[in-house]
Structures are given as structure tokens and as C-alpha cells.
C-alpha atoms as a PDB file:
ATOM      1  CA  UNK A   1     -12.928  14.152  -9.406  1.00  0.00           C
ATOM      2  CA  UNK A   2     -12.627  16.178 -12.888  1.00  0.00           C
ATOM      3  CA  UNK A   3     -10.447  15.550 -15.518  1.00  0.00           C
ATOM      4  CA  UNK A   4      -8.069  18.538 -16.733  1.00  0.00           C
ATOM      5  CA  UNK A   5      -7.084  19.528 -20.401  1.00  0.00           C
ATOM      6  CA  UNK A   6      -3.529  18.327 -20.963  1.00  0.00           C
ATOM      7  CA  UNK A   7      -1.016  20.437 -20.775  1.00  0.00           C
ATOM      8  CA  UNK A   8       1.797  20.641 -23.694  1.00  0.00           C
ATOM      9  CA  UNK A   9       4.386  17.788 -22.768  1.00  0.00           C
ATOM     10  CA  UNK A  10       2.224  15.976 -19.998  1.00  0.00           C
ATOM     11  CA  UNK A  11       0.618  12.395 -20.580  1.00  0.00           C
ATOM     12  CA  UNK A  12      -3.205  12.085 -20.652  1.00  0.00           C
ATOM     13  CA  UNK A  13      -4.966  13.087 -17.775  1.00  0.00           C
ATOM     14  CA  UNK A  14      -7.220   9.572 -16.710  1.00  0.00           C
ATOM     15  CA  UNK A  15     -11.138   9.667 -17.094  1.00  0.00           C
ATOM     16  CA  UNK A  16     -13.912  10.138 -14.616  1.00  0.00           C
ATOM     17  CA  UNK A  17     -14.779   6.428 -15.105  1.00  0.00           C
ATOM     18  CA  UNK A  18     -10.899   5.812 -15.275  1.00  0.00           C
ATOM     19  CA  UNK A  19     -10.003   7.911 -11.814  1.00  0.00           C
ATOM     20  CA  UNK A  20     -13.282   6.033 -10.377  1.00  0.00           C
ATOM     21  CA  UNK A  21     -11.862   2.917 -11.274  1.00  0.00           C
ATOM     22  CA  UNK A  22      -8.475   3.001 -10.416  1.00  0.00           C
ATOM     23  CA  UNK A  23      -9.908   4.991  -6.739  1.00  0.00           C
ATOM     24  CA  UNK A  24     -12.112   1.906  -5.710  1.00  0.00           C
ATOM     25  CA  UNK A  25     -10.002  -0.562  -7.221  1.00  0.00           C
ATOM     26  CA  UNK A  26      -7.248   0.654  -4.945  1.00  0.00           C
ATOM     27  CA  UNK A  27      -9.216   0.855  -1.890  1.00  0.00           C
ATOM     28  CA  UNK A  28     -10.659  -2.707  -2.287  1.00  0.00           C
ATOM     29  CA  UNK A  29      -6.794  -4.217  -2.478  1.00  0.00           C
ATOM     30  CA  UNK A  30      -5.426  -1.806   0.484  1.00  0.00           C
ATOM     31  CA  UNK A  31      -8.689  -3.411   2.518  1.00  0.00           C
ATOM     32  CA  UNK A  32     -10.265   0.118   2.964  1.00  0.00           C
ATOM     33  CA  UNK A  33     -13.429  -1.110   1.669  1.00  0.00           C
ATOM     34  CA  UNK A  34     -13.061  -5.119   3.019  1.00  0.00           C
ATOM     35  CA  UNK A  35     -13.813  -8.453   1.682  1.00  0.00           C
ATOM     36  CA  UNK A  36     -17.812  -8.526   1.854  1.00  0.00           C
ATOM     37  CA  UNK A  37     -18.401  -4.478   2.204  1.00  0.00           C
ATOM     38  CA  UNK A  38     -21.564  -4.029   0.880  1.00  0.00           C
ATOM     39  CA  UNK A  39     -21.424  -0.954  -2.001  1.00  0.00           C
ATOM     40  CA  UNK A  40     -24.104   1.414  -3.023  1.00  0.00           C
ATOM     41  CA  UNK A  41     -23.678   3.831  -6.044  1.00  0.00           C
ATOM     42  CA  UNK A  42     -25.589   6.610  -4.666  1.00  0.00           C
ATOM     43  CA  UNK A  43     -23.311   6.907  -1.340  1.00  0.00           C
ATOM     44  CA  UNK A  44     -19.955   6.032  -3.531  1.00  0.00           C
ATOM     45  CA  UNK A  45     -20.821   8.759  -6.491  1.00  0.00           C
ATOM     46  CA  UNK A  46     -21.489  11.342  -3.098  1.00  0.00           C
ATOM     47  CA  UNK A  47     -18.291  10.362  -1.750  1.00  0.00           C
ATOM     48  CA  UNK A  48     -15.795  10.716  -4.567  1.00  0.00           C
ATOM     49  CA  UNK A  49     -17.889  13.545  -6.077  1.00  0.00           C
ATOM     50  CA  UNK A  50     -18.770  12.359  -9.353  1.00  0.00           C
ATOM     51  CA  UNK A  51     -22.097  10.895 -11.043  1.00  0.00           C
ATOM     52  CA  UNK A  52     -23.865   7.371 -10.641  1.00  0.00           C
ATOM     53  CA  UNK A  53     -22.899   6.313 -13.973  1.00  0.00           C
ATOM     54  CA  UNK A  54     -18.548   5.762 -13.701  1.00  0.00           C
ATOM     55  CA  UNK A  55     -19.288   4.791 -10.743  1.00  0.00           C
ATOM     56  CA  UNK A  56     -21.612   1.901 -11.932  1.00  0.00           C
ATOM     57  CA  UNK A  57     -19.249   1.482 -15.131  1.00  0.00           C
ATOM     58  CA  UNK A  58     -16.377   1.061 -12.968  1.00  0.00           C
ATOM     59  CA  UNK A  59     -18.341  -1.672 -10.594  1.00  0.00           C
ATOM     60  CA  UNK A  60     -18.596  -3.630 -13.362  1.00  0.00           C
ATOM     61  CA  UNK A  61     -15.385  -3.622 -14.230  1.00  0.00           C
ATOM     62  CA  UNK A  62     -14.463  -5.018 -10.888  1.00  0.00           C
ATOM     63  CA  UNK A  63     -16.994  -7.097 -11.242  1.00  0.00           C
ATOM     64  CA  UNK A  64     -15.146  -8.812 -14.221  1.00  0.00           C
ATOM     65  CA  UNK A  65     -11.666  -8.699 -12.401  1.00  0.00           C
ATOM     66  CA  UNK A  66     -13.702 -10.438  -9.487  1.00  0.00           C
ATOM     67  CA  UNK A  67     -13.141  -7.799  -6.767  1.00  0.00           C
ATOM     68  CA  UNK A  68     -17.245  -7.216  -6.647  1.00  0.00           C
ATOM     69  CA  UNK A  69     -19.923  -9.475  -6.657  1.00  0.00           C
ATOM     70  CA  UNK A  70     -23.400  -8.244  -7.199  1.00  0.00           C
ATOM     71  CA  UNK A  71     -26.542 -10.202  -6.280  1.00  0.00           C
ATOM     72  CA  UNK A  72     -29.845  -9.141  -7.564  1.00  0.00           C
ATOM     73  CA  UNK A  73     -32.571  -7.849  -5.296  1.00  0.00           C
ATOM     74  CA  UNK A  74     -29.825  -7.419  -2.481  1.00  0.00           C
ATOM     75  CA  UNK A  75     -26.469  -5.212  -3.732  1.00  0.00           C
ATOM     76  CA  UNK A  76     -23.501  -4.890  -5.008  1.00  0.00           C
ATOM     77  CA  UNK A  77     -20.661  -6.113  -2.791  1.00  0.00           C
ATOM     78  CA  UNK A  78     -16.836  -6.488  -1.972  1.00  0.00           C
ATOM     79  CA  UNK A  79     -15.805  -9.780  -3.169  1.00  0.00           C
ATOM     80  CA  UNK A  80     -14.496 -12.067  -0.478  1.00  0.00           C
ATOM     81  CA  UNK A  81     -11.038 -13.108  -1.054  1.00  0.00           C
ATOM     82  CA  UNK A  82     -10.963 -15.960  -3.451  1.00  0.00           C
ATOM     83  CA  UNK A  83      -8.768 -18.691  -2.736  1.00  0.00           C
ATOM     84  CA  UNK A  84      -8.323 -19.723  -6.271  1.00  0.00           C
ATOM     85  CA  UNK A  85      -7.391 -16.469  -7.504  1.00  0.00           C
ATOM     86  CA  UNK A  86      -4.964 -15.968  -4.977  1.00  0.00           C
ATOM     87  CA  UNK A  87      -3.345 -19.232  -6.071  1.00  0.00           C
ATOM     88  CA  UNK A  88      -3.182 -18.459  -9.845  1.00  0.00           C
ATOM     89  CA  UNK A  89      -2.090 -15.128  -9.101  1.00  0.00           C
ATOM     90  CA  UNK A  90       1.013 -17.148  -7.205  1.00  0.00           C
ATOM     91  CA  UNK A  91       1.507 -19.124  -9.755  1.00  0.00           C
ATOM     92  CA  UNK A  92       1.748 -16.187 -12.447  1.00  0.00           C
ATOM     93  CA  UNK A  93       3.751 -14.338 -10.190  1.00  0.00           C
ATOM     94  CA  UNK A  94       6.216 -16.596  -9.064  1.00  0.00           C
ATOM     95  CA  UNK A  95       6.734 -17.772 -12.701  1.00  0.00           C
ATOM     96  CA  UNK A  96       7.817 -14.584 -14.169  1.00  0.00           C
ATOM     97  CA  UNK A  97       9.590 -13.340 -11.194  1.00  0.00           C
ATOM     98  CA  UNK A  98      11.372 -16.562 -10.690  1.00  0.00           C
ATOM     99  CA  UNK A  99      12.105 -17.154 -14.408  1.00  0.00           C
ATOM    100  CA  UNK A 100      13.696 -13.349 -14.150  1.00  0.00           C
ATOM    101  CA  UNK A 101      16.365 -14.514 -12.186  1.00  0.00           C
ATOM    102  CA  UNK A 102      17.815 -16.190 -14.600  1.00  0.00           C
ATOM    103  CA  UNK A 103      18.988 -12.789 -16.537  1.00  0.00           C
ATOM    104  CA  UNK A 104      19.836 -11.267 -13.466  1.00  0.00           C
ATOM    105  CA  UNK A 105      23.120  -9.792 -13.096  1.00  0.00           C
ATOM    106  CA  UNK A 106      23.991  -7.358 -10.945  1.00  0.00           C
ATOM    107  CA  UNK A 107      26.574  -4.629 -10.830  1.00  0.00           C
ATOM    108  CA  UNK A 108      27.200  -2.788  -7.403  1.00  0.00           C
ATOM    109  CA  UNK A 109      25.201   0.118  -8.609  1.00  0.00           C
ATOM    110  CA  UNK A 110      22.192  -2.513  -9.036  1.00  0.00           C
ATOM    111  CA  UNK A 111      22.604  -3.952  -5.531  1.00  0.00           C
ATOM    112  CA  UNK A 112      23.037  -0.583  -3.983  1.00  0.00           C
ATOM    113  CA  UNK A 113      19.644   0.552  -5.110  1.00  0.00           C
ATOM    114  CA  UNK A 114      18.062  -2.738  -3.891  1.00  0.00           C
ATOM    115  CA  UNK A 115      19.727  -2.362  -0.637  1.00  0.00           C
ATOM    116  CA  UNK A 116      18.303   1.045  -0.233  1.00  0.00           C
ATOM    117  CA  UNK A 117      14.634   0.078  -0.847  1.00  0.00           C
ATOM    118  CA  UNK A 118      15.794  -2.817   2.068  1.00  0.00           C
ATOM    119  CA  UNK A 119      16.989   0.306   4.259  1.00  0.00           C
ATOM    120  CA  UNK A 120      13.282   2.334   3.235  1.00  0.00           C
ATOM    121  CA  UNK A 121      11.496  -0.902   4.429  1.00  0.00           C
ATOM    122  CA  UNK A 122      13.490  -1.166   7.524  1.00  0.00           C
ATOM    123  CA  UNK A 123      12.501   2.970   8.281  1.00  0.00           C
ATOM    124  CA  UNK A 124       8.410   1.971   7.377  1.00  0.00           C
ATOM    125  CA  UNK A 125       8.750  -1.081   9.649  1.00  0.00           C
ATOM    126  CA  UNK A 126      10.137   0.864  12.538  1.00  0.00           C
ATOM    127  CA  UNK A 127       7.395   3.792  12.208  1.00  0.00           C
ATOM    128  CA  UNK A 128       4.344   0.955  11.516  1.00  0.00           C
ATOM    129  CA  UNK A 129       4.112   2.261   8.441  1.00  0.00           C
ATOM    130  CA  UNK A 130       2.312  -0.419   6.820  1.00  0.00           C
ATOM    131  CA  UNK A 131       1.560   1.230   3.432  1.00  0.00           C
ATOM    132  CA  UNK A 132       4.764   2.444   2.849  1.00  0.00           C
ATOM    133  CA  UNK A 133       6.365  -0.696   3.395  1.00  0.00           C
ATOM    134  CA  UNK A 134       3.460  -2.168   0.984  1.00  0.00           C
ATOM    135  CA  UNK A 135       4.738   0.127  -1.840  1.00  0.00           C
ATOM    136  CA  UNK A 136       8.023  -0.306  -1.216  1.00  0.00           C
ATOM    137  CA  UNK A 137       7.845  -3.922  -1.270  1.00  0.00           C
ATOM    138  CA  UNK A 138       6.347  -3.471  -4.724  1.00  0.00           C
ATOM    139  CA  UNK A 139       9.244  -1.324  -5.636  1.00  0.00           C
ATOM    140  CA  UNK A 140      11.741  -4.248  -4.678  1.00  0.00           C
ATOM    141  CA  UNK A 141       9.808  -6.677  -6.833  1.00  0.00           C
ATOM    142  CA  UNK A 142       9.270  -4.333  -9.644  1.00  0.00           C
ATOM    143  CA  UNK A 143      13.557  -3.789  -9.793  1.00  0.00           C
ATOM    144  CA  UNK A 144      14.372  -6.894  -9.645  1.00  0.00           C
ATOM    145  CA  UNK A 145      12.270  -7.606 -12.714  1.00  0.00           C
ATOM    146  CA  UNK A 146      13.875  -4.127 -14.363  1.00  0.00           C
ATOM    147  CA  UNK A 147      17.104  -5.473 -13.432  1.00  0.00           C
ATOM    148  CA  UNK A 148      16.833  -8.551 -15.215  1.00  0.00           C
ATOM    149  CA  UNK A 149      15.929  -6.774 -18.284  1.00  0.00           C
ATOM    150  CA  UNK A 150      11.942  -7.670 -17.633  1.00  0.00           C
ATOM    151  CA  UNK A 151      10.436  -4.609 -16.194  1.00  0.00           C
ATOM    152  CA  UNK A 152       7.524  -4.634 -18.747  1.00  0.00           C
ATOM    153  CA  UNK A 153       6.516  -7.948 -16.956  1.00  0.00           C
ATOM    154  CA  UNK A 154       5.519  -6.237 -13.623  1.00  0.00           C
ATOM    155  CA  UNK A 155       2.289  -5.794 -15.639  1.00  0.00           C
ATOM    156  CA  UNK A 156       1.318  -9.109 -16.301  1.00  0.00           C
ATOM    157  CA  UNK A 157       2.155  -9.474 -12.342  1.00  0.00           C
ATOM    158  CA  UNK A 158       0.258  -6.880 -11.452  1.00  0.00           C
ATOM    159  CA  UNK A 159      -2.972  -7.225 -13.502  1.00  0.00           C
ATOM    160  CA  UNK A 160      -2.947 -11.152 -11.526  1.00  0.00           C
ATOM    161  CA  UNK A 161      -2.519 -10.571  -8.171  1.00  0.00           C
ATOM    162  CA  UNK A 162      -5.645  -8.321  -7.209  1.00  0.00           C
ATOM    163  CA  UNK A 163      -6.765 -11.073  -5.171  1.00  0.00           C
ATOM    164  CA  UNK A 164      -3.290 -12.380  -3.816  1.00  0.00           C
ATOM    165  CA  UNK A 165      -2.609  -8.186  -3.029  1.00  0.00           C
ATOM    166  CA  UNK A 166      -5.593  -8.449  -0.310  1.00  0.00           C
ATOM    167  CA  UNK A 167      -3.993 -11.818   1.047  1.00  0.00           C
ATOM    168  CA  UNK A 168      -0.761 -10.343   1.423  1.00  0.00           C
ATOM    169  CA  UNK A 169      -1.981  -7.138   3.130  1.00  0.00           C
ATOM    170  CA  UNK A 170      -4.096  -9.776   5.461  1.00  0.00           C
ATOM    171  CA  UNK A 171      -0.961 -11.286   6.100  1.00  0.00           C
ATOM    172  CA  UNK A 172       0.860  -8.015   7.139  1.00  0.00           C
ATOM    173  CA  UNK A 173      -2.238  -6.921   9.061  1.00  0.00           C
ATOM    174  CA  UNK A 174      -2.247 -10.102  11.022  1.00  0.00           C
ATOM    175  CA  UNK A 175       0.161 -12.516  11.117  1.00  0.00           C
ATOM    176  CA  UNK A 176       3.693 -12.300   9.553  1.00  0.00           C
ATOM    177  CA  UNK A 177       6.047  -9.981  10.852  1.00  0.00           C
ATOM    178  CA  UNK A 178       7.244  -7.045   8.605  1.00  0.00           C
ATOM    179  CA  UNK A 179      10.958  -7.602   9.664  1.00  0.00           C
ATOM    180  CA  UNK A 180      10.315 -11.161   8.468  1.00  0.00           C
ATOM    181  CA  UNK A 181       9.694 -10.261   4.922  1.00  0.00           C
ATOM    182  CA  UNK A 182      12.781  -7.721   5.176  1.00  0.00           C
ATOM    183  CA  UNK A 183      15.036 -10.887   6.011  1.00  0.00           C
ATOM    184  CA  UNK A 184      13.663 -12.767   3.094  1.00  0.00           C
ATOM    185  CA  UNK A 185      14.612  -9.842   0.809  1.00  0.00           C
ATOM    186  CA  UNK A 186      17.564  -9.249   2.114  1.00  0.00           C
ATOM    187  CA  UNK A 187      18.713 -13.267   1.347  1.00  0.00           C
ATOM    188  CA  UNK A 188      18.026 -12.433  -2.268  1.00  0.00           C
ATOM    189  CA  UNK A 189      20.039  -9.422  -2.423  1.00  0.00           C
ATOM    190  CA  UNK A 190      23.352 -11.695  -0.356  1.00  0.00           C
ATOM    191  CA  UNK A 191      23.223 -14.209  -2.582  1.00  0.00           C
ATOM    192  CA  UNK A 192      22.751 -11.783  -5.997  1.00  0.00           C
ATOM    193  CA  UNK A 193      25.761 -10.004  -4.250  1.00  0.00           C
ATOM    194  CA  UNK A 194      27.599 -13.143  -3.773  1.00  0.00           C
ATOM    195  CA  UNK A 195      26.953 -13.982  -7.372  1.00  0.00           C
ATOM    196  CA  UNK A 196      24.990 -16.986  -6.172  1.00  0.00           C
ATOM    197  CA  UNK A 197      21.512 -17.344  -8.337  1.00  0.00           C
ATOM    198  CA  UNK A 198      20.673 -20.295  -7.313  1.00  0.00           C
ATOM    199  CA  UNK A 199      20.314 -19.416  -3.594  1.00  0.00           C
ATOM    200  CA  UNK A 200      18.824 -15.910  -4.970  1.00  0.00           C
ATOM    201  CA  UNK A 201      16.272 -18.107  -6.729  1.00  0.00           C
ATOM    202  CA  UNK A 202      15.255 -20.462  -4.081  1.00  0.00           C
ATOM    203  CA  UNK A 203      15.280 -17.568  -1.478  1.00  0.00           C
ATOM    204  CA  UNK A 204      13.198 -15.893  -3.853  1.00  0.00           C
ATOM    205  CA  UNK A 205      10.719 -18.675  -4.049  1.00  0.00           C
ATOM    206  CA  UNK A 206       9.976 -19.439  -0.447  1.00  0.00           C
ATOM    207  CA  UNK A 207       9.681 -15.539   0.123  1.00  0.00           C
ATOM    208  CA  UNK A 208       6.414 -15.847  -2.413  1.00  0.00           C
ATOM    209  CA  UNK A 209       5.596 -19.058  -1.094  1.00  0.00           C
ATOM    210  CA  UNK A 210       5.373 -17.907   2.242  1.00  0.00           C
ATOM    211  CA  UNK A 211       1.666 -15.815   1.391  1.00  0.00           C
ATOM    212  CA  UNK A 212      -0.002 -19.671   1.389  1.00  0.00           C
ATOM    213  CA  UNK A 213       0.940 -20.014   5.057  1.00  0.00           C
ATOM    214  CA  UNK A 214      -0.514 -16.926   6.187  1.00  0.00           C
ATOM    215  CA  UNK A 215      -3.567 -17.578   3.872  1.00  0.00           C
ATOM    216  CA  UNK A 216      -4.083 -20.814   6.067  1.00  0.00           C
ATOM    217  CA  UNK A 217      -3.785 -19.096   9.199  1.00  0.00           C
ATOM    218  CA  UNK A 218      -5.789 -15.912   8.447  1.00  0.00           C
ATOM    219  CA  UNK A 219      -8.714 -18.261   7.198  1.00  0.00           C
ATOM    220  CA  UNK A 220      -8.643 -20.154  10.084  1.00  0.00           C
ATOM    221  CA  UNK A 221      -9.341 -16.582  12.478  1.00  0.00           C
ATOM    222  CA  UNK A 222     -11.420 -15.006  10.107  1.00  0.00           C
ATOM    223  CA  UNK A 223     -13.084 -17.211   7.621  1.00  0.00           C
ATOM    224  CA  UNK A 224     -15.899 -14.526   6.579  1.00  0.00           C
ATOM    225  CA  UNK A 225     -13.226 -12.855   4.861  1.00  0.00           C
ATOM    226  CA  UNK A 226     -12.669 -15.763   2.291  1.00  0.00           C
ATOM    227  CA  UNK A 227     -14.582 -17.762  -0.497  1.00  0.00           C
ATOM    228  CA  UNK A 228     -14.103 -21.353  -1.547  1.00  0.00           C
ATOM    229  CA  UNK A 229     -16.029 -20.964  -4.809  1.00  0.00           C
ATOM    230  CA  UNK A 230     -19.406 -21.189  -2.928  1.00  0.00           C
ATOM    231  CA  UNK A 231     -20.784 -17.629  -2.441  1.00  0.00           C
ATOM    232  CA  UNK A 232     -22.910 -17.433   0.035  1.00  0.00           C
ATOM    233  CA  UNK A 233     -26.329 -14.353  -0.210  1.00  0.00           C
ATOM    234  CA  UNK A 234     -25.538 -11.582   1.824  1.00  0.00           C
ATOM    235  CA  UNK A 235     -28.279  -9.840   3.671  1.00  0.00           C
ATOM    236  CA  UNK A 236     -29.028  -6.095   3.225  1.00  0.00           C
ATOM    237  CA  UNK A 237     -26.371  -4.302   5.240  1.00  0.00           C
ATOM    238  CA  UNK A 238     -26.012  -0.449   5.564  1.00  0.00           C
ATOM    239  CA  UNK A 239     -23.206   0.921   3.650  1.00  0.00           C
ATOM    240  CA  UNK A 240     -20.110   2.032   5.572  1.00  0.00           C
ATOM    241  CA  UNK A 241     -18.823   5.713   4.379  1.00  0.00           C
ATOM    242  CA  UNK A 242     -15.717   5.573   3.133  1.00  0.00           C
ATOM    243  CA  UNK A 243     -13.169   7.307   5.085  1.00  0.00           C
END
């Protein structure tokens, strides 16, 4: 995992510590490395090829953002999924992207392109492609925000919802339909077509809403996977290689 020199013209190549970080961040929200995974900086500097020290830099980090939790004597480990991150994260997110719609207005051109990220979710749905859908259902967030003149908000969103990104891939993994979450975007696009905002607010709204339910029903099958605030001691574990 080296850096390279820039070339002329090209943005900044990211750091070791940087690439680490933004490597095991990623595979801690897409559930590759689960809630409660125990980590070890020997087998995770072997694995992505670099030395102990981004590695334990970048642990920290996470630490920080609340993706790892480290307990002395025993490890460093996944952070379950915390139920009152995921909720703030909510919050955050459905204020911005809710208060977007209120400088939303569309031209055909704009609804077009929304209706083909609807037609690339429709093609990842019908292949069980679960991470493409994933990114493209970040895509249809991200232009709505860009075509309400806010697409420098999709940070603030996305530096919130680390914890409400695991929930919703839970949700995809286990409970809600894809083609569900297709029909709730495709009731914002109608009713932005039909020049309704209302509707494309409230439909909006219930589509982000809609994580709590699966929350609920994912805890209830699997409630190892989540934390209440009380953090239990894990035990020593080996540590799974990542794939």
C-alpha cells in the first residue's frame, strides 16, 4: 500500500496512514470486518502490506469515530453497532436532506439523471448486487442534495452516519427488500416530477425513517451485533483474516 509522487495535474496521492484508514474504515461499514471482530495490528499490517504503526494510528482514529473499541489486557475490537449513534446520525441526516427539499427544483434533465440511478438500482437488485446498489443508493442521495444546490452537505451526512451505514447494510442483508427501497425512491422522484414537494418531502422522510424498523427487527435476531451504551468485555478471540 505505497504512496506515489504526484503526477503534474493529479490531486494528492492519500498517505499510508490515510489509505490504512480509509481501507479499514470502509471494511468496518460494508460489514467485512463485523460488529465485535476482534483486530490485531500484527495480522492487519501483514494483510494490507504496510507497517504496525498506520495501522495502529488509524485504529485510533476509529477509535474516536467509535467504529473500534479497545479494552486493555484483551484487544482491540469492532465496535458493536451503537444504537445512539445510529439515531443521531438519523437525525443529522434527515435534517439536511429533508431541509434540501425545500430548494429543490427540478428540470427534466435533473429527473432524467435521477431516474437513471432508479434504472442502475433496479439492474443491481436483479443481479443481487448488494454493493452496487449500496453505492448507488448513495449516489441518489448525494444528487438530490447537488440538485438542490447543497452538494457540499453530503459531507456533514457522511462523516454522521458511520454507525447508521452498518444498520442500513444490516437491513439490506436481512430484512428489507431492495425493490422496497427502489419504490420509496421512486415516490420522491413522481412527486419532484409532478412538481409536488410536499409529497417529495414526506416520501422522503419515511424512506429514512424506515432504517429504525429494521434496526428493531435485526436486534431482535441478532442482538450480539448491537450496544445499548453498556459494553460488555470480550474474551480473547482469534483474529479472522481478512478476505
Amino acid at each position: 500500500m505505497a504512496t506515489e509522487k504526484n503526477g503534474k495535474g493529479h490531486a494528492p496521492r492519500l498517505s499510508v496512514r490515510d489509505q490504512t484508514l480509509e481501507t479499514l474504515r470502509r471494511r468496518i461499514i460494508s460489514l467485512q470486518l463485523p460488529p465485535g471482530e476482534p483486530l490485531s495490528e500484527n495480522e492487519l499490517a501483514q494483510e494490507l502490506g504496510v507497517s504496525r504503526t498506520p495501522v495502529r494510528e488509524s485504529l485510533i482514529l476509529l477509535r474516536e469515530e467509535g467504529l473500534v473499541q479497545v479494552f486493555p489486557q484483551i484487544g482491540s475490537f469492532v465496535s458493536l453497532v451503537d444504537l445512539a449513534r445510529v439515531s443521531e446520525a438519523q437525525f443529522v441526516r434527515e435534517a439536511i436532506e429533508c431541509a434540501s427539499m425545500r430548494d429543490l427544483t427540478v428540470d427534466s434533465e435533473g429527473i432524467a439523471g435521477l431516474r437513471r440511478i432508479l434504472e442502475k438500482q433496479t439492474d443491481a437488485d436483479s443481479t443481487g448486487d448488494i454493493e452496487e446498489f449500496f453505492r448507488l443508493d448513495e449516489d441518489f442521495h448525494r444528487e438530490l442534495l447537488r440538485l438542490a444546490g447543497h452538494e457540499s452537505a453530503w459531507a456533514a451526512v457522511n462523516s454522521a452516519k458511520a454507525h447508521l451505514d452498518r444498520a442500513r447494510r444490516l437491513s439490506l442483508l436481512d430484512t428489507r427488500p431492495v425493490s422496497t427501497l427502489i419504490q420509496q425512491h421512486t415516490a420522491v422522484v413522481d412527486a419532484l416530477e409532478a412538481d409536488k414537494p410536499d409529497d417529495a418531502d414526506s416520501s422522503l422522510r419515511l424512506h429514512l425513517r424506515g432504517v429504525f424498523d429494521d434496526v428493531k427487527r435485526i436486534q431482535a435476531a441478532t442482538p450480539e451485533l448491537f450496544s445499548d451504551g453498556t459494553v460488555p468485555r470480550p474474551g480473547r478471540r482469534s483474529v479472522a483474516r481478512l478476505s
